[in-house]
PDB file of N, CA and C in Angstrom:
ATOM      1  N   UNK A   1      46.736 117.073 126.780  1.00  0.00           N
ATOM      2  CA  UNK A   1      46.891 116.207 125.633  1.00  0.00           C
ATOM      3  C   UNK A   1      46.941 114.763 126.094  1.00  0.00           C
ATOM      4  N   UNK A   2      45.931 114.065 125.564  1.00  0.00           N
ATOM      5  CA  UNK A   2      46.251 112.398 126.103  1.00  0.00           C
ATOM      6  C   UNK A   2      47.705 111.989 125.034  1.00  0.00           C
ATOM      7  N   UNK A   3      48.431 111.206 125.761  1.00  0.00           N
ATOM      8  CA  UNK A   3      49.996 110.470 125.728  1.00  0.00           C
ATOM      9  C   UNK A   3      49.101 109.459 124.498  1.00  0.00           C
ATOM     10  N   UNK A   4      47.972 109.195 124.346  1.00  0.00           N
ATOM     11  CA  UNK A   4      48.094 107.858 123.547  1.00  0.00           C
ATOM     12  C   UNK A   4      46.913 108.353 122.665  1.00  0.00           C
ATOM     13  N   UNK A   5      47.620 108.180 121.128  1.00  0.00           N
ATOM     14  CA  UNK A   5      46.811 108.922 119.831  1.00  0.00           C
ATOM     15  C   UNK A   5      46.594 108.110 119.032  1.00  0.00           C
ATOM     16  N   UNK A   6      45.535 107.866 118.195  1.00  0.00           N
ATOM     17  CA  UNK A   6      45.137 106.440 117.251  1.00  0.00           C
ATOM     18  C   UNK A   6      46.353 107.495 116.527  1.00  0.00           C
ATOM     19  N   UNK A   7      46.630 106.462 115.397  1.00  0.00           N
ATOM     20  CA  UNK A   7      47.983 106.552 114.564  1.00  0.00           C
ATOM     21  C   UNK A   7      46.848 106.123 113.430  1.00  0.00           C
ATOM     22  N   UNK A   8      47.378 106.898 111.990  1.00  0.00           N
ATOM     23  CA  UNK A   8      46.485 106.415 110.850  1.00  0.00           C
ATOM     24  C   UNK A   8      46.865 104.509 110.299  1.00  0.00           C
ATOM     25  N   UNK A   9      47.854 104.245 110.358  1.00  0.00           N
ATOM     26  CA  UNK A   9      48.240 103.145 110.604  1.00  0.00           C
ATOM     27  C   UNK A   9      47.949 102.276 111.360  1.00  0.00           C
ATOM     28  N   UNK A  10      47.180 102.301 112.509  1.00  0.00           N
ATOM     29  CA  UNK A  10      47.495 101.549 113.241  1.00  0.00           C
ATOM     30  C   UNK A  10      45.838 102.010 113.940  1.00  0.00           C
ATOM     31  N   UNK A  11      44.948 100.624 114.024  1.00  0.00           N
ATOM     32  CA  UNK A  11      43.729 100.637 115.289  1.00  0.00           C
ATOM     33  C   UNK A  11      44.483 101.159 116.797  1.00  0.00           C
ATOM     34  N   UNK A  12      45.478 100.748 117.020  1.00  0.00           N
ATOM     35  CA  UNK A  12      46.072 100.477 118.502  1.00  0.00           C
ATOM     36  C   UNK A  12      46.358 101.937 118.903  1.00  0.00           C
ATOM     37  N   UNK A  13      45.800 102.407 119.899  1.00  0.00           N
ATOM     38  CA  UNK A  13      46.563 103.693 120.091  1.00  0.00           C
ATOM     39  C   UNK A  13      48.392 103.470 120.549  1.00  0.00           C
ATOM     40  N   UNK A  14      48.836 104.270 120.160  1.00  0.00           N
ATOM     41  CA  UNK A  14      50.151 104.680 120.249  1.00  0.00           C
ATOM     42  C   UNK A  14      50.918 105.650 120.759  1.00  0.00           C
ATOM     43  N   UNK A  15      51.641 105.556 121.588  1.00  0.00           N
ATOM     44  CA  UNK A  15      52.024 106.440 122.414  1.00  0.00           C
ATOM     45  C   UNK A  15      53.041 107.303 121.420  1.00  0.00           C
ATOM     46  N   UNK A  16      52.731 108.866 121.601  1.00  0.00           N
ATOM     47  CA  UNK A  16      53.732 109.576 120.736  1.00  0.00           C
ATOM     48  C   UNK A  16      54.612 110.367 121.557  1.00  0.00           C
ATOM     49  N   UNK A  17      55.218 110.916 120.670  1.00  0.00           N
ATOM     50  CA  UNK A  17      56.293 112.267 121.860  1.00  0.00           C
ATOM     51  C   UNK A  17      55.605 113.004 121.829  1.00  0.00           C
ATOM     52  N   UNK A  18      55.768 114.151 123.118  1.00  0.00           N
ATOM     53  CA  UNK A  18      54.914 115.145 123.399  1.00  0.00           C
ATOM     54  C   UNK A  18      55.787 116.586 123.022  1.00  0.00           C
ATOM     55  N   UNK A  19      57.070 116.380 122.324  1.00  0.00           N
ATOM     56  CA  UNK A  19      57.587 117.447 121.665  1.00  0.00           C
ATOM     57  C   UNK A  19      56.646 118.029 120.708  1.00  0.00           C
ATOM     58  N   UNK A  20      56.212 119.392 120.698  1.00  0.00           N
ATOM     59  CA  UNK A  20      55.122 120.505 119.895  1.00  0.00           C
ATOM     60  C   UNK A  20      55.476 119.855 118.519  1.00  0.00           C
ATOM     61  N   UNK A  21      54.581 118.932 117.617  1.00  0.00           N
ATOM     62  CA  UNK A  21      54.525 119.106 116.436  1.00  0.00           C
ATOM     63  C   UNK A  21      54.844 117.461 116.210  1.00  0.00           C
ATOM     64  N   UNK A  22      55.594 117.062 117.359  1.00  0.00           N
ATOM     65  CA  UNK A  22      56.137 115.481 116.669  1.00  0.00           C
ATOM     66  C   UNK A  22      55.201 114.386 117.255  1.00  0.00           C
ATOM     67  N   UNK A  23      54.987 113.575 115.917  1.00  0.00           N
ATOM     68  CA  UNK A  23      54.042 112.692 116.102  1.00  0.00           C
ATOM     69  C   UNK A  23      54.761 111.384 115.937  1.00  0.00           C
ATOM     70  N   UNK A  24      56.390 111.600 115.923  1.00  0.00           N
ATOM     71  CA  UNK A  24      56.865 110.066 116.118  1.00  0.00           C
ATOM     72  C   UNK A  24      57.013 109.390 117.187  1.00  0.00           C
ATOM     73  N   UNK A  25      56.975 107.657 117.887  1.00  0.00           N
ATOM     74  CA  UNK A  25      56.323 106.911 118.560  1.00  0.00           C
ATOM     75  C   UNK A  25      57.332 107.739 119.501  1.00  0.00           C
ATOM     76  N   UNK A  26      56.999 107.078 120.789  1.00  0.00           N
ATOM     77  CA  UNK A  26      57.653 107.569 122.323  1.00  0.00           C
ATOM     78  C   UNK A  26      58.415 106.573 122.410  1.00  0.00           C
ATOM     79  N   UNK A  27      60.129 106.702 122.615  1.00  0.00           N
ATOM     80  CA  UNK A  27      60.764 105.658 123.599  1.00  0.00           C
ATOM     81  C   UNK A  27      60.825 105.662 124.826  1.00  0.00           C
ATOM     82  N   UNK A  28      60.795 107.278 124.912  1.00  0.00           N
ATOM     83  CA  UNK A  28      61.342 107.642 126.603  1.00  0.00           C
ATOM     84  C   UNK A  28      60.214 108.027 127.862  1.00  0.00           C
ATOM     85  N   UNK A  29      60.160 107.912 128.779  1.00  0.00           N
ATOM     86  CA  UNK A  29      59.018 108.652 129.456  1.00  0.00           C
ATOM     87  C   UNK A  29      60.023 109.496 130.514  1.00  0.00           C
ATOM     88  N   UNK A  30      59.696 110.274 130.478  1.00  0.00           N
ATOM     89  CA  UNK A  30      60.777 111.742 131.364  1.00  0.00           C
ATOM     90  C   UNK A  30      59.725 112.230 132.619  1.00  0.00           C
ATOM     91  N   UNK A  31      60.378 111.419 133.431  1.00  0.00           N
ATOM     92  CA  UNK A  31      59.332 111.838 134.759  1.00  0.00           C
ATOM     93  C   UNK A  31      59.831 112.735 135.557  1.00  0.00           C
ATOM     94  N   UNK A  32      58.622 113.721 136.019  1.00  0.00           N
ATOM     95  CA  UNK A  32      59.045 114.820 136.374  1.00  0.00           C
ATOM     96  C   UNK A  32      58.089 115.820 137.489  1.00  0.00           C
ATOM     97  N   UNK A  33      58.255 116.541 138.731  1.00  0.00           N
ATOM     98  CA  UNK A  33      57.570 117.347 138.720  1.00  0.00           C
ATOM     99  C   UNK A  33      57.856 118.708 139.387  1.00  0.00           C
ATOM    100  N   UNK A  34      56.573 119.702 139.755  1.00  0.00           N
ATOM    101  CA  UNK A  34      57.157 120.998 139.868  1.00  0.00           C
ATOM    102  C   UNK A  34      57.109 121.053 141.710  1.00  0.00           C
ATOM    103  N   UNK A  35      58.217 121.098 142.564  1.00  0.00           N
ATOM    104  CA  UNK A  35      57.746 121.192 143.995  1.00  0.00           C
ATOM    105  C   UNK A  35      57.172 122.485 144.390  1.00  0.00           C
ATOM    106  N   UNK A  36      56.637 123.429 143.441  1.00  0.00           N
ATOM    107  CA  UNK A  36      55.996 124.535 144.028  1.00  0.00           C
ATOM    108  C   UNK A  36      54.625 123.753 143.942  1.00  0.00           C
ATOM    109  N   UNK A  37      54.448 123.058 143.283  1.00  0.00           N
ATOM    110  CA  UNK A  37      52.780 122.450 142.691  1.00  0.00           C
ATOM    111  C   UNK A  37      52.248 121.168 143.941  1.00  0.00           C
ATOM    112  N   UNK A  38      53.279 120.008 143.157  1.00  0.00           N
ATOM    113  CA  UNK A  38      53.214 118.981 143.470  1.00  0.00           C
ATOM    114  C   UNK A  38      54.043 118.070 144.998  1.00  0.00           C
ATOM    115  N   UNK A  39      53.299 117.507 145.401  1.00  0.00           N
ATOM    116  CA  UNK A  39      54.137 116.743 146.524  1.00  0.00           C
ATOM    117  C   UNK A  39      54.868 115.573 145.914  1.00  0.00           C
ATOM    118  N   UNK A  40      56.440 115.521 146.802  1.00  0.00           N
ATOM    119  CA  UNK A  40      57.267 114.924 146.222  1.00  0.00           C
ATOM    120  C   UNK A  40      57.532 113.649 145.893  1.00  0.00           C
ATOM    121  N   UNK A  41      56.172 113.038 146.065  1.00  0.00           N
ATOM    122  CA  UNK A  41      56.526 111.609 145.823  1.00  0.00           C
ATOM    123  C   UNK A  41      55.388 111.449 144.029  1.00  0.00           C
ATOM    124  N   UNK A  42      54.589 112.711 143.768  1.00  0.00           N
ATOM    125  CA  UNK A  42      54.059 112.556 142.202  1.00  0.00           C
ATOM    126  C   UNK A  42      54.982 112.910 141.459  1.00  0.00           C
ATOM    127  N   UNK A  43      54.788 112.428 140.464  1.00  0.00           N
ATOM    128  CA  UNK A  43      55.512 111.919 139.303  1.00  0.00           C
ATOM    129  C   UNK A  43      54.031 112.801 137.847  1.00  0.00           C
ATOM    130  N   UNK A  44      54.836 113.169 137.087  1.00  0.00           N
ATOM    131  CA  UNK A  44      54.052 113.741 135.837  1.00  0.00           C
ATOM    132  C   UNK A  44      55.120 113.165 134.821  1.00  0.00           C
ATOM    133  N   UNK A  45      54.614 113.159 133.867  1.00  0.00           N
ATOM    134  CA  UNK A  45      55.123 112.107 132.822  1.00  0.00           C
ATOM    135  C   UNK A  45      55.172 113.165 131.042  1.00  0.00           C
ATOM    136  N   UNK A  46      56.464 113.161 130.469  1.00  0.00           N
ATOM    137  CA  UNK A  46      56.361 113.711 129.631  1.00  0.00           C
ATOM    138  C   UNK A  46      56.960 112.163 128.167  1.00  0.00           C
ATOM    139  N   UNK A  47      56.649 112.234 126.994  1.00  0.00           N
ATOM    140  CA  UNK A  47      56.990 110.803 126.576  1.00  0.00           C
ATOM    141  C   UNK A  47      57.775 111.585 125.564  1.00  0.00           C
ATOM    142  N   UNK A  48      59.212 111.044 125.270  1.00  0.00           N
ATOM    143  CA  UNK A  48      60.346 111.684 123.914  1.00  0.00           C
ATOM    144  C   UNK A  48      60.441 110.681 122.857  1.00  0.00           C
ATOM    145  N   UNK A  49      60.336 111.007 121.342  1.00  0.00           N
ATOM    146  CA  UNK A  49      61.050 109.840 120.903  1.00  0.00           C
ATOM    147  C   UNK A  49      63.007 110.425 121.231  1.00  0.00           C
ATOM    148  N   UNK A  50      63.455 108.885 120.130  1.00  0.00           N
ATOM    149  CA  UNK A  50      65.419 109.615 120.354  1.00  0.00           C
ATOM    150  C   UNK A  50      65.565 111.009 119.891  1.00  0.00           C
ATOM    151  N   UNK A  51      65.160 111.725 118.815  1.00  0.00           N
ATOM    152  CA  UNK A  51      65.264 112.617 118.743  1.00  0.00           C
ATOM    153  C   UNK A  51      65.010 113.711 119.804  1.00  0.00           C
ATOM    154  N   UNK A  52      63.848 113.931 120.402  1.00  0.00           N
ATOM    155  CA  UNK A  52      63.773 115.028 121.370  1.00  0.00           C
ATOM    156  C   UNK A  52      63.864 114.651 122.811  1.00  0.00           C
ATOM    157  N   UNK A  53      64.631 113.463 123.278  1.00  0.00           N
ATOM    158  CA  UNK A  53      65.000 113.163 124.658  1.00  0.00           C
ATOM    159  C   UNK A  53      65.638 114.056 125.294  1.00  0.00           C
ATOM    160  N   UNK A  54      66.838 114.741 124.401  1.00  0.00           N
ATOM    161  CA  UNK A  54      67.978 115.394 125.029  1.00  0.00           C
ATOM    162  C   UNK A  54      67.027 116.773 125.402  1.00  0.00           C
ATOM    163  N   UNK A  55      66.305 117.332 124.276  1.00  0.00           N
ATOM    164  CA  UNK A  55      65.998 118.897 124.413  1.00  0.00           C
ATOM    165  C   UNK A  55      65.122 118.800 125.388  1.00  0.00           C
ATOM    166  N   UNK A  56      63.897 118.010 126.293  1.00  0.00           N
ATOM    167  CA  UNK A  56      62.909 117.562 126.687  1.00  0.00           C
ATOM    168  C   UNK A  56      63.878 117.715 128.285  1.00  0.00           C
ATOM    169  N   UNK A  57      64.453 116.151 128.383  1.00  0.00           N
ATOM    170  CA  UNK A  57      65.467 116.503 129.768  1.00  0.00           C
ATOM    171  C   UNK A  57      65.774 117.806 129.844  1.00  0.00           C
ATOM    172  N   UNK A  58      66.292 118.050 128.785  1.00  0.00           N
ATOM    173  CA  UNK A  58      67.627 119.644 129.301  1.00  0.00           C
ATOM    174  C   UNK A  58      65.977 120.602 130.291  1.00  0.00           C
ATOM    175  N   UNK A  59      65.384 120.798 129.345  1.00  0.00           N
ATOM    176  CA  UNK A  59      63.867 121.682 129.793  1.00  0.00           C
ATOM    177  C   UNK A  59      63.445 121.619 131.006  1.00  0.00           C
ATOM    178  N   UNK A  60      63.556 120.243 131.360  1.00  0.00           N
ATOM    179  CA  UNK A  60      62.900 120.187 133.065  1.00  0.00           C
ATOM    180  C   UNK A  60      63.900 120.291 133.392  1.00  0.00           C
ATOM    181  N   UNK A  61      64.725 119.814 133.449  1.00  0.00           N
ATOM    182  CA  UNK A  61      66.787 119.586 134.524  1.00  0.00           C
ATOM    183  C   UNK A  61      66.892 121.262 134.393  1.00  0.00           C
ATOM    184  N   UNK A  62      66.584 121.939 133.899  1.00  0.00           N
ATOM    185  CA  UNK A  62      66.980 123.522 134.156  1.00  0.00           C
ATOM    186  C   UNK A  62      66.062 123.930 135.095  1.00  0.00           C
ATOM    187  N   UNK A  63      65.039 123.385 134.939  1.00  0.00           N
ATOM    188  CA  UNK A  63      63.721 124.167 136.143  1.00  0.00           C
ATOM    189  C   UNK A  63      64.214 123.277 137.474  1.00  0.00           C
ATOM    190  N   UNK A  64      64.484 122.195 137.530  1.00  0.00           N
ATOM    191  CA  UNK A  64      64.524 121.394 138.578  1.00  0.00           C
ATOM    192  C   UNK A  64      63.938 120.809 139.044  1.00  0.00           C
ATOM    193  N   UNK A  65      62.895 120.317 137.509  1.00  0.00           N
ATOM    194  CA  UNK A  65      62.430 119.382 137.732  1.00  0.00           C
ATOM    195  C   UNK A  65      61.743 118.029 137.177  1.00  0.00           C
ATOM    196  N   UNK A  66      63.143 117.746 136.824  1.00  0.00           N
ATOM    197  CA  UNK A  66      63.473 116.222 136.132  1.00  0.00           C
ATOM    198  C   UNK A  66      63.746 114.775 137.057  1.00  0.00           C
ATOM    199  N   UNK A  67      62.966 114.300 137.376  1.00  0.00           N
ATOM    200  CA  UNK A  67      63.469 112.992 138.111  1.00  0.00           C
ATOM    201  C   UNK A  67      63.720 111.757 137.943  1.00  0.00           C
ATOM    202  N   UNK A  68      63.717 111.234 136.509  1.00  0.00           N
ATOM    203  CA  UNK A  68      63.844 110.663 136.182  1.00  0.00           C
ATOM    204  C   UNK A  68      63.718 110.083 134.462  1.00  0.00           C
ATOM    205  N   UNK A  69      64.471 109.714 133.685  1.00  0.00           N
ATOM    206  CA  UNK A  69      64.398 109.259 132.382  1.00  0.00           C
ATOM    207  C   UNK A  69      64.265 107.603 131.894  1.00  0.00           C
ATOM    208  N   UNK A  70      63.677 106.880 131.891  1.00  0.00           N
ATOM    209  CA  UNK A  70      63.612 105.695 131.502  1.00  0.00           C
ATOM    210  C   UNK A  70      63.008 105.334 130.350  1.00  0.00           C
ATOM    211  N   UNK A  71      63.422 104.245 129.617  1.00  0.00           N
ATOM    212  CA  UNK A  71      62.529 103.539 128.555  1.00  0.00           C
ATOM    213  C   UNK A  71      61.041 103.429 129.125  1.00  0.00           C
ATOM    214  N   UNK A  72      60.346 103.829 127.700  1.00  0.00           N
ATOM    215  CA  UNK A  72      58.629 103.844 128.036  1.00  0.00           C
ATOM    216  C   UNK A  72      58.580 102.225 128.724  1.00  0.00           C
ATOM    217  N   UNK A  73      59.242 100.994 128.038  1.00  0.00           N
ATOM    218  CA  UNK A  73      58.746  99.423 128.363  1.00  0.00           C
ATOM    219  C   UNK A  73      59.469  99.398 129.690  1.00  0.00           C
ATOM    220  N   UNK A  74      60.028 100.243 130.387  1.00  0.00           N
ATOM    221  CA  UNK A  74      60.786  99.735 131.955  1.00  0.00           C
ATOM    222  C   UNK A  74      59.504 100.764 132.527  1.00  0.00           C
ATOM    223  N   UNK A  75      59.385 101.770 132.180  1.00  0.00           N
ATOM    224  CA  UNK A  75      58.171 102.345 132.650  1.00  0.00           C
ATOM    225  C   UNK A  75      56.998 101.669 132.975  1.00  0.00           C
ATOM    226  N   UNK A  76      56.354 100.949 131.636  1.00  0.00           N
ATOM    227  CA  UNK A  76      55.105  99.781 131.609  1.00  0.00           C
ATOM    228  C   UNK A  76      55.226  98.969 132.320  1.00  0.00           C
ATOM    229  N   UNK A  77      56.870  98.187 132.762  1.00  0.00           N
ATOM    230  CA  UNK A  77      56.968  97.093 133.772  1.00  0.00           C
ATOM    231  C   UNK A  77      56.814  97.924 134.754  1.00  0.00           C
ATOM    232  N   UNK A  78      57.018  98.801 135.142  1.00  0.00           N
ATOM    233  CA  UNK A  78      57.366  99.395 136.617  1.00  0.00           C
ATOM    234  C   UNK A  78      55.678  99.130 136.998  1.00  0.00           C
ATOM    235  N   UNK A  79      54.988 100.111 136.132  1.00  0.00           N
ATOM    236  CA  UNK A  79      53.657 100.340 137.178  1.00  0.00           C
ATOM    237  C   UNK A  79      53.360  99.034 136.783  1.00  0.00           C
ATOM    238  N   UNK A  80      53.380  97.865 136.038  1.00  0.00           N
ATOM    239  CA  UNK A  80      52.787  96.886 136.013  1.00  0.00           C
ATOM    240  C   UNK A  80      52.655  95.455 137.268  1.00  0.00           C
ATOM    241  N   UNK A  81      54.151  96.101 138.254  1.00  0.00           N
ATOM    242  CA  UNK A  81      54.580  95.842 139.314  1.00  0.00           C
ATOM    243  C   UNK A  81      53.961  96.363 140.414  1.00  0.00           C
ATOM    244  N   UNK A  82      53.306  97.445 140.003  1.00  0.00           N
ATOM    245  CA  UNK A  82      52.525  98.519 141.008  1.00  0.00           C
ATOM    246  C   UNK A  82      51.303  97.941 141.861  1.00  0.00           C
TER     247      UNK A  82
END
């Protein structure tokens, strides 16, 4: 699923949550990955609005593999620093 969906509102694509069904905007980006898969310095990216932050974390933090939760705009600065 691409993270960024034209919105009927809006030309601009928009980043939504990737909770099954919700199409409200993303605050959070929940970075994360699986060490059976991935080497430990990638990062996979899941986006929450407030509503599904908590259920989203809990999901990876049980598998073990949640590494991080930040605002999507500290996210955008980060790699923009990159």
């Amino acid at each position: 699923m691409n993270i960024f969906e034209t919105r009927p509102e809006s030309a601009a694509p928009s980043p939504v949550c990737s909770a099954k069904g919700c199409r409200d905007a993303a605050v959070w980006v929940l970075a994360w990955n699986n060490p059976k898969l991935h080497t430990p310095e990638r990062r996979k990216t899941w986006l929450a609005c407030d509503e599904h932050r908590a259920h989203l974390s809990s999901f990876l933090d049980v598998r073990g593999f949640l590494k991080d939760v930040v605002t999507l705009a500290q996210w955008e600065s980060s790699a923009a620093d990159r």
